[in-house]
Protein backbone atom coordinates (compact mmCIF):
# COMPACT_ATOMS: atom_id res chain seq x y z
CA UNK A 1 -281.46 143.30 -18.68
CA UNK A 2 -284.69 143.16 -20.50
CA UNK A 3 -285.58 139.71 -19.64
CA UNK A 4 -285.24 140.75 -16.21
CA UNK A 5 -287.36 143.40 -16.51
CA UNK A 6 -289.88 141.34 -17.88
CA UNK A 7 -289.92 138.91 -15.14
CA UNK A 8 -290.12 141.39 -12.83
CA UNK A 9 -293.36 142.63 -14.81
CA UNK A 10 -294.50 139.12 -13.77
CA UNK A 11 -295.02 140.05 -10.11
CA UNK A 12 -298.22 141.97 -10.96
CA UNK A 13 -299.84 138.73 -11.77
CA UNK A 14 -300.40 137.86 -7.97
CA UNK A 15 -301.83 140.73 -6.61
CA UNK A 16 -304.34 140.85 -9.56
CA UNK A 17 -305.40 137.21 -9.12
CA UNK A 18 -306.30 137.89 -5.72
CA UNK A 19 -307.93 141.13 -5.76
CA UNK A 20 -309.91 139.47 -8.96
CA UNK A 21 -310.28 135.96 -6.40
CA UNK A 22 -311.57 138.01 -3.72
CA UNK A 23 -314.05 140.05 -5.42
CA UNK A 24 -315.43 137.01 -7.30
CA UNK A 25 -316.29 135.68 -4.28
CA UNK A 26 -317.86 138.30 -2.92
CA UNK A 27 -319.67 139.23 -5.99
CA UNK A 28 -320.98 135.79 -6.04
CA UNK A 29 -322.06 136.02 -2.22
CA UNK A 30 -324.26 139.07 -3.09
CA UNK A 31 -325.93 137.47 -6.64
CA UNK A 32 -327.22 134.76 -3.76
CA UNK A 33 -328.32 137.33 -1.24
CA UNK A 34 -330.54 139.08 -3.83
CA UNK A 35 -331.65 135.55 -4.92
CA UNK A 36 -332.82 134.28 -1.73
CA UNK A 37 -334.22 137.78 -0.76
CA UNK A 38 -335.92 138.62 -4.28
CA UNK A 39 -339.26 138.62 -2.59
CA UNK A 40 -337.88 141.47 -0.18
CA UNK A 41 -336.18 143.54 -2.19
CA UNK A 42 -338.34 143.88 -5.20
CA UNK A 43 -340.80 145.34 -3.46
CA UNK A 44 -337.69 148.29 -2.55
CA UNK A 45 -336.31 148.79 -6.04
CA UNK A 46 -338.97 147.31 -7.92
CA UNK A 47 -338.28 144.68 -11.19
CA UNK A 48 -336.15 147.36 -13.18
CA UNK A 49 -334.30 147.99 -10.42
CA UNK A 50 -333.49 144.50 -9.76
CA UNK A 51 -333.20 142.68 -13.15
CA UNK A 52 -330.25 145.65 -13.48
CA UNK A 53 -328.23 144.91 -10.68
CA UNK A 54 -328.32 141.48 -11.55
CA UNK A 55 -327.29 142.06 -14.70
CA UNK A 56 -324.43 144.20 -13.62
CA UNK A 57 -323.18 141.38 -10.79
CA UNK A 58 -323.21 138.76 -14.06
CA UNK A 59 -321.22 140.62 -16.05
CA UNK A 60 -318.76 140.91 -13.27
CA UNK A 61 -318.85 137.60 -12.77
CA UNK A 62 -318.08 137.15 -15.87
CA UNK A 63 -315.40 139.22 -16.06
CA UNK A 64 -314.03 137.82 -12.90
CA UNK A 65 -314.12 134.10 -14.69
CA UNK A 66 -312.22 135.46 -18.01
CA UNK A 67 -309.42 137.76 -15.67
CA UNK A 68 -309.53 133.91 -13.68
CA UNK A 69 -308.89 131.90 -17.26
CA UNK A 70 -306.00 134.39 -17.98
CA UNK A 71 -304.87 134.24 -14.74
CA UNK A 72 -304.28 130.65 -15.03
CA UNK A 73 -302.34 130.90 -18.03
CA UNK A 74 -300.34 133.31 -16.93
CA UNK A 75 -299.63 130.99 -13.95
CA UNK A 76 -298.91 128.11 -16.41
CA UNK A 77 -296.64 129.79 -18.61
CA UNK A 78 -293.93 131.39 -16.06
CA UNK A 79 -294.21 128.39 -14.30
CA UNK A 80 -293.56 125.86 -17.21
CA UNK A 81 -290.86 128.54 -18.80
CA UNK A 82 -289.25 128.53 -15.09
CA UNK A 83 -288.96 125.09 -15.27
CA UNK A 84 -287.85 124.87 -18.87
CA UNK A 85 -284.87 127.31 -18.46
CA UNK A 86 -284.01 125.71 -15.04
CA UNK A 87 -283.40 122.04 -16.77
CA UNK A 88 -282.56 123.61 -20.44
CA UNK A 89 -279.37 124.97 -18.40
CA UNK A 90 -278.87 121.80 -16.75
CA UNK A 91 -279.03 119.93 -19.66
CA UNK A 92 -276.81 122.42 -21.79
CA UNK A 93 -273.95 122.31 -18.95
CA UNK A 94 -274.04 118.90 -19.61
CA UNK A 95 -274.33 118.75 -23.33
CA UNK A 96 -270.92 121.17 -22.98
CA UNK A 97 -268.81 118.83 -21.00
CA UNK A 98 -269.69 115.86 -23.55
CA UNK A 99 -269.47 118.15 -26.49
CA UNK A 100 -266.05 119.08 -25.11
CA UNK A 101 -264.93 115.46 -24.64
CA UNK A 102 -266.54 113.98 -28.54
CA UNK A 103 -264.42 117.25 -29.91
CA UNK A 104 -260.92 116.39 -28.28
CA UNK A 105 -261.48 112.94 -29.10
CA UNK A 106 -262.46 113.54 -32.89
CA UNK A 107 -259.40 116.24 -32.78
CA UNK A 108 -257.06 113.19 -32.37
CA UNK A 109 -258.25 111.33 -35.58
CA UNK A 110 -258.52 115.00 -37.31
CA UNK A 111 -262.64 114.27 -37.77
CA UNK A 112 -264.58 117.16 -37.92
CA UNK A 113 -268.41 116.72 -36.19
CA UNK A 114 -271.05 118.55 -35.67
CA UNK A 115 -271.94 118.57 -32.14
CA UNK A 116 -274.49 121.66 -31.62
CA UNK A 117 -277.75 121.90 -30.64
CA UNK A 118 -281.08 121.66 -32.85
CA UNK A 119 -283.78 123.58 -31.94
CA UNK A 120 -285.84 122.92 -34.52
CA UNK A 121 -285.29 119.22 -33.44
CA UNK A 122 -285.88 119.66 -29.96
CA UNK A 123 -289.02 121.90 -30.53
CA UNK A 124 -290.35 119.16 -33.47
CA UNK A 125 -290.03 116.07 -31.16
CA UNK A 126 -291.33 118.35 -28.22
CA UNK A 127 -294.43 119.12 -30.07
CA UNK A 128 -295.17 115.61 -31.72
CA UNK A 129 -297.20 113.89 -29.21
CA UNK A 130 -299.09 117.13 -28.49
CA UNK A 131 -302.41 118.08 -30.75
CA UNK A 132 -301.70 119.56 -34.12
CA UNK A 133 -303.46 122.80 -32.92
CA UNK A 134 -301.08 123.26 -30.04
CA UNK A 135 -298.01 122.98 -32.72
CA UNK A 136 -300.09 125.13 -35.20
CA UNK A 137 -299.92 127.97 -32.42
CA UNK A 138 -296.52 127.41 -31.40
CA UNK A 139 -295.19 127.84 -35.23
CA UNK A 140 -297.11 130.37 -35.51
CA UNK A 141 -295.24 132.02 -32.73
CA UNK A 142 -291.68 131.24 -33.80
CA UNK A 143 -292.51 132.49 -37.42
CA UNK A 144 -294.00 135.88 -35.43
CA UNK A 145 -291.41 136.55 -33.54
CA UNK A 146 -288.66 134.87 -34.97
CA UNK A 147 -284.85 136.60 -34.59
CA UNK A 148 -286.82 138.05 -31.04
CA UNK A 149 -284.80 136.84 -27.97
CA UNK A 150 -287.49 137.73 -25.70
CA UNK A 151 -290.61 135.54 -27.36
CA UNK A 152 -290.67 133.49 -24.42
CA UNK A 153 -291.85 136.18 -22.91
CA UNK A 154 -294.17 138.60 -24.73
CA UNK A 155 -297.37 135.71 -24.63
CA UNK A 156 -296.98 135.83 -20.68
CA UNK A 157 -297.24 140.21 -20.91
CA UNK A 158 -300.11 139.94 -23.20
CA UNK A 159 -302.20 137.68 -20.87
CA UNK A 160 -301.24 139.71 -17.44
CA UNK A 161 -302.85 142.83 -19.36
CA UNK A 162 -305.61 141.54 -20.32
CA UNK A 163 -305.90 139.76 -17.35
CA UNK A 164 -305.70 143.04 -15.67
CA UNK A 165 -308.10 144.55 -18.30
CA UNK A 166 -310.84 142.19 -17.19
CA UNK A 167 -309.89 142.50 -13.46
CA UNK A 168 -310.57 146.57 -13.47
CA UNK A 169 -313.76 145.81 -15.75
CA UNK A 170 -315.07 143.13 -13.24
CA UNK A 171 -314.35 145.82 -10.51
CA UNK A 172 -316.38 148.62 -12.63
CA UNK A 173 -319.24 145.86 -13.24
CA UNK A 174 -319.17 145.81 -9.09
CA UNK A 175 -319.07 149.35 -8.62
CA UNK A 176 -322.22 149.73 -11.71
CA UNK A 177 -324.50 147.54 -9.19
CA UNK A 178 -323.70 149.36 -6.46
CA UNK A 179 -324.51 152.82 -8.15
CA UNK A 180 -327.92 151.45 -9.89
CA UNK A 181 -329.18 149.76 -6.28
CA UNK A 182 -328.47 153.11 -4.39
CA UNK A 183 -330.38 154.96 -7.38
CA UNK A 184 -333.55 152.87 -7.53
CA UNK A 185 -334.14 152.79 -4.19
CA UNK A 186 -333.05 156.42 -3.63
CA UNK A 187 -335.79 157.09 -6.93
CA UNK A 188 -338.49 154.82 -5.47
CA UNK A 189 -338.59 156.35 -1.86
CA UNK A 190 -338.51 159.88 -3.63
CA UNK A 191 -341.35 158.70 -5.27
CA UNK A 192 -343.06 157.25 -2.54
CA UNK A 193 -342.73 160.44 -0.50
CA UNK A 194 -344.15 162.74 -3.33
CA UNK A 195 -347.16 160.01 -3.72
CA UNK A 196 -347.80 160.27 0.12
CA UNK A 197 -347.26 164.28 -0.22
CA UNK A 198 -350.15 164.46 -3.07
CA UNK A 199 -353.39 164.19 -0.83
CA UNK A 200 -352.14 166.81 1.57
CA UNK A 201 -351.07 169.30 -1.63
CA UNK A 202 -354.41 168.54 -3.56
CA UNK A 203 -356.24 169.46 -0.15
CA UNK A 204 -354.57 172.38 0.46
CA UNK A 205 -355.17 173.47 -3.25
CA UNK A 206 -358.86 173.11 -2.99
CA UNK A 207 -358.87 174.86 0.18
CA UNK A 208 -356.99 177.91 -1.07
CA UNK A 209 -358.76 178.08 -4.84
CA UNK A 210 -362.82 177.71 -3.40
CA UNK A 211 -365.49 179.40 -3.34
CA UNK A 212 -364.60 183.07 -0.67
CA UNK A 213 -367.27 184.49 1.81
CA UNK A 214 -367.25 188.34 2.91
CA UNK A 215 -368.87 189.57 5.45
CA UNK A 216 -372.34 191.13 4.70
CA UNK A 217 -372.32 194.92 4.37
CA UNK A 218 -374.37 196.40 6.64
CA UNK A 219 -377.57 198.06 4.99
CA UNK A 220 -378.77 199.76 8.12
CA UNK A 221 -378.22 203.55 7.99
CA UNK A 222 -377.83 205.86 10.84
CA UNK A 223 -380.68 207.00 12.65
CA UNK A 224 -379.46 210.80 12.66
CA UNK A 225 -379.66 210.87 8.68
């Protein structure tokens, strides 16, 4: 029941690979626009402006390479553990039949052999011609989770989260560019507006704070006084 649970877990892996495919491309595509079209849109969200949404498209680039690297992995292992379970049962249906056999024969002379399988056999002539690294890690595992009957299984739920993890960070990265460029250039035509609004407010200061003229009063007096 649990491993099935766990494999059905393993369906999330797609979806995430190609939303975290998809938007590395297109993250990608934009980097180049603003490349080829520096000398165009500096001048619209000036250095700061720019130099920050490039930074945020190359760190979701880079997230979009490490939820790619875990990605692959994850493909690797459910593929390879697929494979290994298909031809492990194969090969255990088989051992049984000749297991069954060797016992009925030994049963007749009233020997007594041993006819079970080795793991730690299998798994030390499995990891012999592979680097001593590789069968560092994979001890390490078996000593981690030994007595677990789902190890196969927990390395392949750790990389689809943080595969995931780097997918939603590469997706916030995206978003972060998006949010700075509307910002900047938002902030540099307010800017531009108040700088063209300053003559017309510094004239119509001067106007309203100079020197005032009233009319002169009238000195003549009245004839009949």
């Amino acid at each position: 029941m649990v491993s099935s649970m766990f494999e059905a877990a393993f369906k999330a892996h797609g979806p995430i690979e190609s939303f975290s495919t998809w938007l590395l491309v297109g993250t990608a595509a934009v980097a180049s626009f603003l490349i080829t079209n520096a000398d165009k849109l500096v001048p619209l969200i000036k250095h700061g402006g720019f130099l920050a949404c490039g930074v945020f498209l190359c760190l979701s680039c880079l997230f979009g390479l490490l939820s790619r690297i875990f990605a692959v992995r994850c493909t690797i292992q459910i593929e390879v553990g697929a494979a290994v379970r298909r031809t492990f049962l194969e090969h255990l249906a088989l051992h049984e039949i000749e297991e069954k056999k060797i016992n009925e024969s030994a049963s007749v002379w009233g020997i007594t052999l041993e006819t079970g399988v080795r793991l730690e056999r299998i798994f030390s002539e499995f990891l012999a011609p592979l680097p001593r690294w590789v069968g560092w890690l994979a001890n390490r595992q078996f000593k981690k989770h030994a007595g677990n009957p789902q190890m196969g299984y927990l390395p392949v739920i750790r990389d689809i989260q943080w595969q995931g993890g780097f997918a939603a960070l590469q997706a916030l990265s995206f978003l972060g560019f998006l949010v700075v460029g509307f910002v900047y250039a938002a902030a540099i035509y307010l800017i531009s507006e108040l700088t063209s609004l300053r003559p017309k407010l510094n004239t119509d200061t001067k106007s309203n704070c100079g020197p005032k003229t009233f009319p002169a009063r009238s000195r003549s007096l009245s004839s009949g006084r």
